[in-house]
Structures are given as C-alpha cells and as structure tokens.
Protein backbone atom coordinates (compact mmCIF):
# COMPACT_ATOMS: atom_id res chain seq x y z
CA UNK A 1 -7.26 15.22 -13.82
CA UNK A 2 -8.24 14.89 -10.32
CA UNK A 3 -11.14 17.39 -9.55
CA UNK A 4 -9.77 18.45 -6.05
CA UNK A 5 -6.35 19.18 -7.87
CA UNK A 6 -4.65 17.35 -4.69
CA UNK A 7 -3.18 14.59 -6.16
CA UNK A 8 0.15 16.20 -6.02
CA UNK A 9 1.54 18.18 -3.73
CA UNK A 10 5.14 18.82 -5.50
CA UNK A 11 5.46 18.72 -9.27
CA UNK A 12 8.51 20.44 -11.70
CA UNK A 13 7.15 19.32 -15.40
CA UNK A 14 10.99 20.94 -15.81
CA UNK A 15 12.53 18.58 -13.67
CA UNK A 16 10.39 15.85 -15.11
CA UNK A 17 11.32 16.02 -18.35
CA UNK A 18 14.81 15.85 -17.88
CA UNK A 19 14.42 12.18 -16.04
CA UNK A 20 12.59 11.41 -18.68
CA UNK A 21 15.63 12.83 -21.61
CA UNK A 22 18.01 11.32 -18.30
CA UNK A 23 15.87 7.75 -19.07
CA UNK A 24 15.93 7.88 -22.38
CA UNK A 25 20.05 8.06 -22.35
CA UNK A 26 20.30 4.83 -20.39
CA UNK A 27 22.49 2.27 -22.04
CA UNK A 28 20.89 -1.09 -21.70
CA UNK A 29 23.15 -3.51 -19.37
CA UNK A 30 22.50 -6.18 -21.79
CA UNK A 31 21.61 -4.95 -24.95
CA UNK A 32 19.69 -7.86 -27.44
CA UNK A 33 20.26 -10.37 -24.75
CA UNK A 34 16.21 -10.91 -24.30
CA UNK A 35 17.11 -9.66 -20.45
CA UNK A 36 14.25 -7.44 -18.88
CA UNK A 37 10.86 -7.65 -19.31
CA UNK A 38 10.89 -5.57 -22.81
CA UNK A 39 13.41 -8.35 -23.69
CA UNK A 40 15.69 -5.21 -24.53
CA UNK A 41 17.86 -5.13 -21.65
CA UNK A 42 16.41 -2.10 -20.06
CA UNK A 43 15.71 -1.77 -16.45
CA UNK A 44 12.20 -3.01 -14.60
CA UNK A 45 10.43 0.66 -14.77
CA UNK A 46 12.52 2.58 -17.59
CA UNK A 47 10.79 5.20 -19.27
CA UNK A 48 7.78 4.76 -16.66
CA UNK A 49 5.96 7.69 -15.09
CA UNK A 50 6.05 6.58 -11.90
CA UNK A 51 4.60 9.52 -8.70
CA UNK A 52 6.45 8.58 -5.10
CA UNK A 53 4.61 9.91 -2.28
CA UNK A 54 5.48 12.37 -0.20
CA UNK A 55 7.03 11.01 2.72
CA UNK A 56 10.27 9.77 0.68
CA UNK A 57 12.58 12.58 -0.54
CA UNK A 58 13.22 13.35 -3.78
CA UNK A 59 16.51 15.74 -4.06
CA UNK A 60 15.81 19.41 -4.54
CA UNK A 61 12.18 18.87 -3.59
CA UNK A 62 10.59 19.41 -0.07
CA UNK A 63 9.34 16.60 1.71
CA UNK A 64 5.93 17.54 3.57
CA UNK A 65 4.63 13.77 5.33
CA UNK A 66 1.35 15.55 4.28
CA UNK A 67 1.79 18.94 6.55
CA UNK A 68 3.12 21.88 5.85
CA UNK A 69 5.30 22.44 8.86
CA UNK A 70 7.88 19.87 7.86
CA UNK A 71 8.30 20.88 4.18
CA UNK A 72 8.63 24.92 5.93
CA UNK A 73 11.01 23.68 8.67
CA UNK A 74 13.19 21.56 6.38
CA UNK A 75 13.08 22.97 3.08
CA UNK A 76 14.22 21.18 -0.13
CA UNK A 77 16.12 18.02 0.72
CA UNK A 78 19.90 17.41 -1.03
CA UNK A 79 19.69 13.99 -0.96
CA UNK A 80 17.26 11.59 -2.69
CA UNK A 81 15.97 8.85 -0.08
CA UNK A 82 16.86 5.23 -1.08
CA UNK A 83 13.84 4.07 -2.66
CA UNK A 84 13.54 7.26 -4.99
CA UNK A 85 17.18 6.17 -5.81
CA UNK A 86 16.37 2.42 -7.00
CA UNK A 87 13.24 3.93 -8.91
CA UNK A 88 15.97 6.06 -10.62
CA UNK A 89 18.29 3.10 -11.49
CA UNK A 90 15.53 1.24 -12.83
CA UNK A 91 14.83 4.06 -15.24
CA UNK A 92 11.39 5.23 -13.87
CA UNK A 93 10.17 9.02 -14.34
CA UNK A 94 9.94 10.41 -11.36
CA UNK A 95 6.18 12.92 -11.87
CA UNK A 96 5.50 14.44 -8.55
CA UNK A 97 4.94 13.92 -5.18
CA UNK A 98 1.75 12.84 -3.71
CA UNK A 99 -1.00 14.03 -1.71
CA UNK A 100 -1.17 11.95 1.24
CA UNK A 101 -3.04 11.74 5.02
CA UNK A 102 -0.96 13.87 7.35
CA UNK A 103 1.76 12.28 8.70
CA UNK A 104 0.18 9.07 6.46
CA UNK A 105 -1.60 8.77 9.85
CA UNK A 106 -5.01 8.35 8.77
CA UNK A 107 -7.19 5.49 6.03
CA UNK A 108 -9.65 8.19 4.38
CA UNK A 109 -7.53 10.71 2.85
CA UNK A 110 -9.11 13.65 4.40
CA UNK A 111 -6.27 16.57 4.99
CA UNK A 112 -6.96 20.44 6.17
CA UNK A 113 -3.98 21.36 5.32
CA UNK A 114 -3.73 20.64 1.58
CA UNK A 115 -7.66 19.83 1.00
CA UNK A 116 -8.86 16.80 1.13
CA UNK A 117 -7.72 13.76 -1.87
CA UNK A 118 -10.92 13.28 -4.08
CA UNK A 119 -11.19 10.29 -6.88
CA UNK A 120 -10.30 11.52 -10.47
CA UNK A 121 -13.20 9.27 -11.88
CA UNK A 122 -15.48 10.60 -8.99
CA UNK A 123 -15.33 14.34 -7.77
CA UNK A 124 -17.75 13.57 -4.31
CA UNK A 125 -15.62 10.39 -3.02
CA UNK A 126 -12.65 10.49 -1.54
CA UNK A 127 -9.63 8.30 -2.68
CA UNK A 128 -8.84 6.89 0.86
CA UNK A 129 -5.28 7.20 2.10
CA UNK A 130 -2.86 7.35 3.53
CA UNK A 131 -1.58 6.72 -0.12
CA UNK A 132 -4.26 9.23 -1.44
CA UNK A 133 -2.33 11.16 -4.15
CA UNK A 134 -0.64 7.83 -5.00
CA UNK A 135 -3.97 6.14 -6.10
CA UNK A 136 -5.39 9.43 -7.79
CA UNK A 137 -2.31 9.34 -9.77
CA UNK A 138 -2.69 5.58 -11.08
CA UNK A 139 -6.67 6.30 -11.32
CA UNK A 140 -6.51 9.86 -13.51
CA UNK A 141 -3.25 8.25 -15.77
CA UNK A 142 -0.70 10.53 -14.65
CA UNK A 143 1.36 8.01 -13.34
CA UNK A 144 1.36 3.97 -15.03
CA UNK A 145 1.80 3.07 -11.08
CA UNK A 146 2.70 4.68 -7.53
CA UNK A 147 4.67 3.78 -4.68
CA UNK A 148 2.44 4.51 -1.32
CA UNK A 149 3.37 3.17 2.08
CA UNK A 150 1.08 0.56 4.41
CA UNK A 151 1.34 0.84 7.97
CA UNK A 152 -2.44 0.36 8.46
CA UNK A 153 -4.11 -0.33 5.62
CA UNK A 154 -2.60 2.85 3.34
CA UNK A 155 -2.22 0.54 0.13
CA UNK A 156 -5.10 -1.78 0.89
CA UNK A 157 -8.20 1.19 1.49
CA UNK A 158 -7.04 3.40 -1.72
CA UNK A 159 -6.88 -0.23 -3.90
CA UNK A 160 -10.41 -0.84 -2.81
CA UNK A 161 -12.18 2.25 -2.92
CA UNK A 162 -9.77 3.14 -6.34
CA UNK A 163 -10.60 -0.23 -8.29
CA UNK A 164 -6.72 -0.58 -8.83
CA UNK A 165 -4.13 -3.56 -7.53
CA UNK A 166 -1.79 -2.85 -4.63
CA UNK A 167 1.06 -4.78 -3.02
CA UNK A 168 2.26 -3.92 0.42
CA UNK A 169 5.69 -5.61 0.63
CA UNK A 170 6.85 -7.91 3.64
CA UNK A 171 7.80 -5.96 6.99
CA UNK A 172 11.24 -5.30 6.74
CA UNK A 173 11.64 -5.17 2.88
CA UNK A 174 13.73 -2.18 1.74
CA UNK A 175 15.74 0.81 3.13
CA UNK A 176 14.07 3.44 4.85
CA UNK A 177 16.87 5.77 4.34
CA UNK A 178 15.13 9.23 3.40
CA UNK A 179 11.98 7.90 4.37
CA UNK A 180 9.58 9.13 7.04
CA UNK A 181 8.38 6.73 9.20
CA UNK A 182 5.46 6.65 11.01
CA UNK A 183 5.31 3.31 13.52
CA UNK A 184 8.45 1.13 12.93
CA UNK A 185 7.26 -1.78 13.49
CA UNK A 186 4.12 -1.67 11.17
CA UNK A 187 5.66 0.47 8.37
CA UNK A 188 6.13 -0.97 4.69
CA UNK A 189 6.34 0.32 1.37
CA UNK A 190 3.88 -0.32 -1.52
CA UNK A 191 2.58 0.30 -4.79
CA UNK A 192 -0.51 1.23 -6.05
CA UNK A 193 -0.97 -0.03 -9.95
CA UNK A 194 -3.66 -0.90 -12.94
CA UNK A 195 -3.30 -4.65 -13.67
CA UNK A 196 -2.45 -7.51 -11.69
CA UNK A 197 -0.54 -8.66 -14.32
CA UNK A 198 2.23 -6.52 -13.82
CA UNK A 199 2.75 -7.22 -9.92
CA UNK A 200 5.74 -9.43 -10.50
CA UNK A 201 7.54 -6.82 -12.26
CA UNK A 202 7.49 -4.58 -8.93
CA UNK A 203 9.04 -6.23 -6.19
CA UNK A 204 12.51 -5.56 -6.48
CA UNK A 205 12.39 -2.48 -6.08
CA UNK A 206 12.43 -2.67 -2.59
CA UNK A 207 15.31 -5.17 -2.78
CA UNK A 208 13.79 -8.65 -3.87
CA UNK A 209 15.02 -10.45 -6.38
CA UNK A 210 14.85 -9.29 -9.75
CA UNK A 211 11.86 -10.86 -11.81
CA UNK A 212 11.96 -13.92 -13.67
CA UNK A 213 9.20 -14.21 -16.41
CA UNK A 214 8.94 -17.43 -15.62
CA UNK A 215 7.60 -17.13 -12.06
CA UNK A 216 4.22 -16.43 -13.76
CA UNK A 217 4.04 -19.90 -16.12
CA UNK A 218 6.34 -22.88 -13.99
CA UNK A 219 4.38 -24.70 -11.56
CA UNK A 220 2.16 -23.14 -9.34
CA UNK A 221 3.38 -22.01 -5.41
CA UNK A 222 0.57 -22.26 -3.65
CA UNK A 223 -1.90 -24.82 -3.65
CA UNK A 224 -4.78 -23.97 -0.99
CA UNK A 225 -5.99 -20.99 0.83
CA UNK A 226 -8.28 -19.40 4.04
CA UNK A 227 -10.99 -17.37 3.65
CA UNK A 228 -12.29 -15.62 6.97
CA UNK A 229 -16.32 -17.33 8.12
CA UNK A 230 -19.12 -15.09 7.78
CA UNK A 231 -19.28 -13.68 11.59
CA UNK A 232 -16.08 -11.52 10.80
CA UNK A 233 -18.01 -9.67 7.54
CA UNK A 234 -21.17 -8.55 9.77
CA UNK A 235 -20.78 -4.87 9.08
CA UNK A 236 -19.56 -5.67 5.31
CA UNK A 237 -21.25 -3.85 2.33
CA UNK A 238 -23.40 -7.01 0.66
CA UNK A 239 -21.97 -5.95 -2.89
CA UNK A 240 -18.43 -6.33 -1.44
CA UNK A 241 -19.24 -9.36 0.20
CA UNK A 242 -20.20 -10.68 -3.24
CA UNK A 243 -16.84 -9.89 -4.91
CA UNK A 244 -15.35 -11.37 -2.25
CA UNK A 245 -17.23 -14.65 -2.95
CA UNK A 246 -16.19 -14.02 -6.37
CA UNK A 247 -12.55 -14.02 -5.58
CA UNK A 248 -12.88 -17.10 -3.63
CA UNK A 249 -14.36 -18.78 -6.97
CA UNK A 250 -11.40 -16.96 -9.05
CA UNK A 251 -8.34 -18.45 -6.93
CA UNK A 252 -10.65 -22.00 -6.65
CA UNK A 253 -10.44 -22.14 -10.58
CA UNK A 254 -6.96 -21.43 -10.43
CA UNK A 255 -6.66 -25.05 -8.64
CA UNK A 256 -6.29 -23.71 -4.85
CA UNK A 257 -8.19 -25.96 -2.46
CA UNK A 258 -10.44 -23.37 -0.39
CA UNK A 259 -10.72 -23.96 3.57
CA UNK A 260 -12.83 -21.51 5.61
CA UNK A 261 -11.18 -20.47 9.07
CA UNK A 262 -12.50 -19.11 12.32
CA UNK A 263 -11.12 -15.36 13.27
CA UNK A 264 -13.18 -14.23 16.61
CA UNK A 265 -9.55 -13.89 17.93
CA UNK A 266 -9.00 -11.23 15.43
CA UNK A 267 -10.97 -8.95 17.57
CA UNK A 268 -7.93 -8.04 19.52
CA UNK A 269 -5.95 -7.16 16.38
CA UNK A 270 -6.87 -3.21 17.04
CA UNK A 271 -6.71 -2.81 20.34
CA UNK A 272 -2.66 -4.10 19.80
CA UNK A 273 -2.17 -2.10 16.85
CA UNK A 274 -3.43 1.82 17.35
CA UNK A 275 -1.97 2.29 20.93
CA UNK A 276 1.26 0.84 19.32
CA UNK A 277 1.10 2.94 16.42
CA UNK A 278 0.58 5.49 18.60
CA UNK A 279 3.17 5.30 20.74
CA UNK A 280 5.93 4.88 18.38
CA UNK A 281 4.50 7.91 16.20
CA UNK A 282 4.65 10.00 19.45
CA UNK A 283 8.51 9.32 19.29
CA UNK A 284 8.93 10.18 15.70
CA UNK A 285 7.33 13.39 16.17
CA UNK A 286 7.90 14.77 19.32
CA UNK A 287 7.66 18.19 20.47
CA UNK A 288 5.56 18.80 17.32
CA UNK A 289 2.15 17.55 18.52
CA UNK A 290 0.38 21.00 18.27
CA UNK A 291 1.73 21.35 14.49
CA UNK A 292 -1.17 19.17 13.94
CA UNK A 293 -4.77 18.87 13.50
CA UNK A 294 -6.69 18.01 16.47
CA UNK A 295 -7.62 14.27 15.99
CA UNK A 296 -4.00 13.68 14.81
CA UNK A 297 -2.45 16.04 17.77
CA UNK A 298 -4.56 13.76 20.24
CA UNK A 299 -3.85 10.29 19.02
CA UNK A 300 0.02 11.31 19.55
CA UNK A 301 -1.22 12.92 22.74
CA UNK A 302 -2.15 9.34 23.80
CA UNK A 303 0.74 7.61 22.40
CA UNK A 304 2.91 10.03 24.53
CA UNK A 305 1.01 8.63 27.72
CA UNK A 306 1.29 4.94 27.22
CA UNK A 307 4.16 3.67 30.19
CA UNK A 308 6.31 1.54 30.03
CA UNK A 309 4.96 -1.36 31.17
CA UNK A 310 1.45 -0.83 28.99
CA UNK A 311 4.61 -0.70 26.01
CA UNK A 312 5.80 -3.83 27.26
CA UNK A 313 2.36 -5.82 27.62
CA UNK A 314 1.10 -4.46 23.69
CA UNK A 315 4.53 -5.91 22.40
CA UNK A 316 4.06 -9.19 24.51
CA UNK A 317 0.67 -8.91 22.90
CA UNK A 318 1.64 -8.64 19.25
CA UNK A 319 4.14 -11.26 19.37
CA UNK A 320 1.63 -13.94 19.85
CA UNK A 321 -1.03 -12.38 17.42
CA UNK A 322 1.89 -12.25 15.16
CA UNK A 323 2.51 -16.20 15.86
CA UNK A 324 -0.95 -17.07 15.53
CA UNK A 325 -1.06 -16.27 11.95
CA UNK A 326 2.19 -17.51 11.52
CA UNK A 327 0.72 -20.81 12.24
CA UNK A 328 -2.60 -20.29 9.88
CA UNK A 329 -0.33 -19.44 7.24
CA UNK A 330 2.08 -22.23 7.60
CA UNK A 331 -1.31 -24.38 7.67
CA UNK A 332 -3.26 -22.92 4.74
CA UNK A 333 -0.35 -20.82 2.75
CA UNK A 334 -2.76 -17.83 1.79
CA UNK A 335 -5.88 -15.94 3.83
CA UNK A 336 -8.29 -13.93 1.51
CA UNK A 337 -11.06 -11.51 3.25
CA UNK A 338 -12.23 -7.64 1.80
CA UNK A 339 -8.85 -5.06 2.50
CA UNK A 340 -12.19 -2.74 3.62
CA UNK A 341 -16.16 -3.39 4.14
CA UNK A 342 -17.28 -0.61 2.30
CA UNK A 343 -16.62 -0.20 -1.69
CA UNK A 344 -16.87 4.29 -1.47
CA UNK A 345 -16.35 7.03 1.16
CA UNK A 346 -18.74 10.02 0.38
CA UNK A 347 -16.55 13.44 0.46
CA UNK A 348 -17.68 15.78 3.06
CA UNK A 349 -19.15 13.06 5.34
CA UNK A 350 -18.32 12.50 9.05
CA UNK A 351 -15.26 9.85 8.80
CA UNK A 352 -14.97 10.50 12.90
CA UNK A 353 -15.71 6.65 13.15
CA UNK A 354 -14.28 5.30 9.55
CA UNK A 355 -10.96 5.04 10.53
CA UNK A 356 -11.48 1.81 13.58
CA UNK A 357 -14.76 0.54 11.68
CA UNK A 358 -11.48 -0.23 8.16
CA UNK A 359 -8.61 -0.53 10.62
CA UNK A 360 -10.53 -4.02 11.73
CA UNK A 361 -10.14 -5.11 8.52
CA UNK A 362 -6.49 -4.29 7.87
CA UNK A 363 -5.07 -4.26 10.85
CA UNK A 364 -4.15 -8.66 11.42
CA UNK A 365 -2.13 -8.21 8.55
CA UNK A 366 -0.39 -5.03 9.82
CA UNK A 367 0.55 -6.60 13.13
CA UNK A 368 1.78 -10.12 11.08
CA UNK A 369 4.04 -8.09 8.67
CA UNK A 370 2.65 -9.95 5.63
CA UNK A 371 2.74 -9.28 2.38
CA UNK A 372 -0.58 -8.62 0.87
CA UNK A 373 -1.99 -8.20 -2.67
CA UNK A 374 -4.58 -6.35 -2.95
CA UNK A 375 -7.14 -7.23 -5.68
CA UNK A 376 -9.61 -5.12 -7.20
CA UNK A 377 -13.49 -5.94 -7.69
CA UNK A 378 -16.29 -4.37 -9.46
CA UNK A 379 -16.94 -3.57 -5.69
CA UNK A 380 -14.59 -2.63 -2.90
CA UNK A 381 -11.26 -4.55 -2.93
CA UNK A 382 -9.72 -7.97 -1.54
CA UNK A 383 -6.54 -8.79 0.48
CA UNK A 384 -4.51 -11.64 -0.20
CA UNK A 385 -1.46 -12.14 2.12
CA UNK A 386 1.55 -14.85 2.49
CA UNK A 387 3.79 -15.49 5.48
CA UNK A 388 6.30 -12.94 5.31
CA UNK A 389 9.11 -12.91 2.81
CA UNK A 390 6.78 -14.75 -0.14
CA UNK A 391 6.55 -11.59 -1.99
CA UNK A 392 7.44 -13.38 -4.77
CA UNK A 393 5.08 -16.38 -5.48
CA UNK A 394 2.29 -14.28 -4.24
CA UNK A 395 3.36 -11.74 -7.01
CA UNK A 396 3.22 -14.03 -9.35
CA UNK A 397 -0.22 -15.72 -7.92
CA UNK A 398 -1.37 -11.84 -8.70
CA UNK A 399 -0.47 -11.94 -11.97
CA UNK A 400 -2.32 -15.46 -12.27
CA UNK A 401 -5.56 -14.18 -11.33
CA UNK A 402 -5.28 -11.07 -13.65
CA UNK A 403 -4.18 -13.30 -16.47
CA UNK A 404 -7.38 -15.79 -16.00
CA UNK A 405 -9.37 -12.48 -15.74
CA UNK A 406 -8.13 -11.23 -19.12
CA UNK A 407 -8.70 -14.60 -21.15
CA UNK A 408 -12.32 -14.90 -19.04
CA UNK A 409 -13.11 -11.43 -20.80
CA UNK A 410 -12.06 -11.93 -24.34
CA UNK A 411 -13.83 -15.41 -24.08
C-alpha cells in the first residue's frame, strides 16, 4: 500500500462490501445474449473496484476537494453526485475516496493538509496530481482503475510520472451534478487505468455511447498524425524524449502517416489558461480564500483581481487558440508530444516552479477541450488528443497501440 498512507482520504471497508454483495445481486439486462464485454450481459464496470476522487460526492460520505474546511463545513453529503451514480449502475465498487491537490488546483500532488500523495511503488516520489490518490490507487492495486478530473493536466502528470494510461474526456462530456468544479471552462473528468487495452470500455461513463467490441478490429479511424518539432521539447528529460520517439514509431507501425508541425504559437497557451483558471476558481470559492494554503490563497487572490475587460480579452484570446488547433486537427486528425518533460518528481523538493515549467506541456490541450489519451512509457508519459467529441475512435486507437504492445512482447 501506498507508503504515505494518503491515497485515500475516505474509506468504509463496511460500506464497501455491501456495493460489492449490492453488485453481486445485479440481474444481467440481457442474460446469455453475448451483450457486455464479459459477453454475460453485465454492465461495463460490474464487480470492479473502482476509487472516485474526492471532489464528486459519494452519499453518506464527506466531500473534502482536498481541504478540510469543506468536508467540516458540509459534512456527509445525502446525495450521490451523477457520475458516482452511473459508476453505480454499471456495477462498479465504489473503494474510497481519493487523495487529491487542494481544491485539484495544483499538478504535483503536494497537500499540507492531508500530507503530501507519494507513489506506492516509490516512497520518495510523489504521484503528481491533481488526481494523486486516483493514480496511487491504480498503481498499489486497490482499485482496477480511477476516475480523476483534468482541468490542467490532473490525468495527464499522474499517467506519466505513474506509468499507467489515462483518458481525459472531451470538454463538456458528462454531468457535473455533485461535482466540484474548479474552472468551468477547462474542467473534465477522467480515468486513470493499467492497460490501454481497456480504454474503450470507459467512455460511457460519462455519457458516450456504450462500447462496441468492434470499434477495436473494423477499419481503422485515423490515418495520420502531428507530432510537435524539436524547439518545443528544449527543457524535456532526454529519456522521455526517447519514448516519445518511440511512440511516434508505435502509431507509424500501426499505418498512421507521421507529419511534424510547428508550435512556437503554443507559447501563449499559459499565459490564456492560469489567469483564466484563476479567475473562474476565485468565483467558485469565494469568501474562502484564507481557508487555504498560501500559494493556493494567492493564485485566487489574483483571479479575484482580474477586471472585466482583462476577462474579456483572455476569452477573446482562447477562442482563437482554441480555433487554431481546431484547424491542425481537422488537418492532421491526431497531435502526439510528452503529457510532462520530466518522467519523476522527488518528494520533499522545491515544486515552487514545477507547476508552469508541466502546465506548458498540458495546457494547449486544456484550452482546446480535447480529448487526450495518455500513454505510458518506460519513461514519463505521452498525450494523444482528437478534435473534441472523438472520444471514441481515439479510445479505440488506445486500445490499438496496447494490443500491438502485447503481441510485440510475447513475440
């Protein structure tokens, strides 16, 4: 188990246990009609531990957002938030709540308040966040996968510095009912999970269509790619700039024609996205600023200052970045580059600089609302993202790679 024993921060084995007898009871919808993908009629995730983190309530659980003055102010919830309740219907087991970045405001996973999230399979590096508990939970075995959120990079960091797969679902995709946002227009939910194989199977539960086993064997969806030039990776780890090569190779054996594309426009990308996540996180959590720890107290400090007109010009701003890679995606279907440039964050280091030096990684695809697989390495993690509602065919892409993986190996 994780050595920092801060993967969770609510657990009832109790309550657990009676999902899991709750699960068990479930009458398949179909039964011996080969639906599902047991072929046994059974819901997507039945009988799966599955951890939700904690900014998504769970009835007769607190719900912190990763401090402790919401979970004392609010107490246990009554009502489970929609996601928790289509993880439910789909027969998952619900195991805890997880350890996340406070307010899921933050990449490293780094918290004061509940100690900081450290790896299960390495006690002096952290697990990354915001999604921290979420990938400890997949990386120790409590959990077979983990729903996290992505606002900034919250799936994509914990993938890369974790080794597992991640998919952060299109902008827009499910109901946020129950669930704590932290910018609204950069918010989506995730999972964090073992093998690419099974990213098809996780989609709907944020309200896609339900999975087709065949979406993995017809004819392939995409048929060429980007890959960011060299001048963007010049503060990229040279091991993680190797797996990315390696990926490149991976999806070009696949039968995807490769193009390399020009991103010095990228440099903007932050300077759109903090003061905006800042500013709509002000809102969220106003009059509460001093409930938190410095850094996080002054970033909604700032966000609280921005006028109008600054508001205005940032969303005139992220429009047209937003366009702009509308238009590379429409042009090369996929864009492939590292989710982070470094492959391990050391616990107990300063991380006063980590947060901009990985949000210039992640943040394009935050402001384009893409979704984005995340693909794991023997060091660091990629990001693979589609224009915005091909969950789907990117999915099944996913489980592509991780299939040619697993017959490379057994070769």
């Amino acid at each position: 188990m994780n050595a920092s024993r801060n993967t969770y921060i609510w657990q009832d084995p109790a309550w657990t246990l009676a999902e899991a007898t709750r699960a068990e009871s479930m009458t398949p919808a179909m039964p011996h009609s080969g639906s599902g993908p047991f072929n046994d009629g059974h819901p997507t995730l039945w009988g799966l531990p599955i951890s939700v983190k904690d900014c998504f309530d769970l009835a007769g659980s607190p719900t912190s957002c990763g401090v402790h003055f919401y979970s004392d102010r609010d107490g246990k919830v009554a009502r489970d938030s929609w996601l928790v309740e289509q993880l439910r219907a789909a027969g998952a087991v619900i195991v805890g709540k997880t350890h996340l970045h406070p307010l899921a405001y933050g990449i490293t996973g780094e918290n004061a308040e509940f100690g900081d999230c450290l790896q299960p399979r390495d006690s002096g590096a952290l697990t990354g966040g915001s999604s921290s508990g979420a990938a400890a939970s997949v990386q120790e075995g409590s959990a077979v996968a983990a729903i996290g959120t992505d606002t900034g990079g919250s799936i994509r960091a914990p993938a890369a510095l974790c080794g597992l797969a991640g998919y952060r679902a299109s902008l827009g995709r499910g109901d946020w009912r129950g669930g704590a946002h932290l910018a609204q227009s950069f918010d989506t939910m995730g999972w964090l999970f073992r093998d690419l194989q099974d990213a098809p199977y996780l989609a709907a539960s944020f309200g896609a269509a339900p999975f087709a086993p065949a979406e993995t064997s017809t004819a392939r969806r995409f048929t060429r790619f980007a890959f960011v030039d060299d001048s963007f990776l010049h503060d990229c780890e040279p091991e993680v700039v190797t797996s990315f090569r390696g990926v490149i190779r991976e999806l070009e054996n696949l039968g995807l024609e490769a193009r390399r594309i020009e991103t010095g426009w990228w440099a903007d990308a932050v300077d759109i996205y903090a003061p905006l996540q800042a500013f709509e996180a002000a809102q969220i959590h106003a009059g509460n600023f001093d409930q938190f720890a410095p850094a996080i107290r002054d970033r909604l400090k700032w966000g609280a200052g921005l006028t109008p007109s600054e508001v205005s010009a940032l969303r005139q701003r992220l429009e047209a970045f937003r366009a702009r890679i509308d238009e590379i995606l429409a042009a090369h279907e996929l864009v492939l580059l590292p989710s982070i440039p470094v492959a391990r964050l050391a616990a107990g280091a300063d991380h006063s600089q980590t947060r901009m030096r990985l949000l210039r990684y992640t943040a394009p695809f935050s402001l384009a609302g893409t979704p984005t697989v995340a693909i794991p390495c023997a060091h660091g993690g990629m990001q693979l993202a589609a224009a915005r509602g091909n969950d789907e065919p990117l999915l099944a892409l996913a489980a592509q790679i991780g299939a040619h993986r697993r017959a490379s190996l057994a070769v």
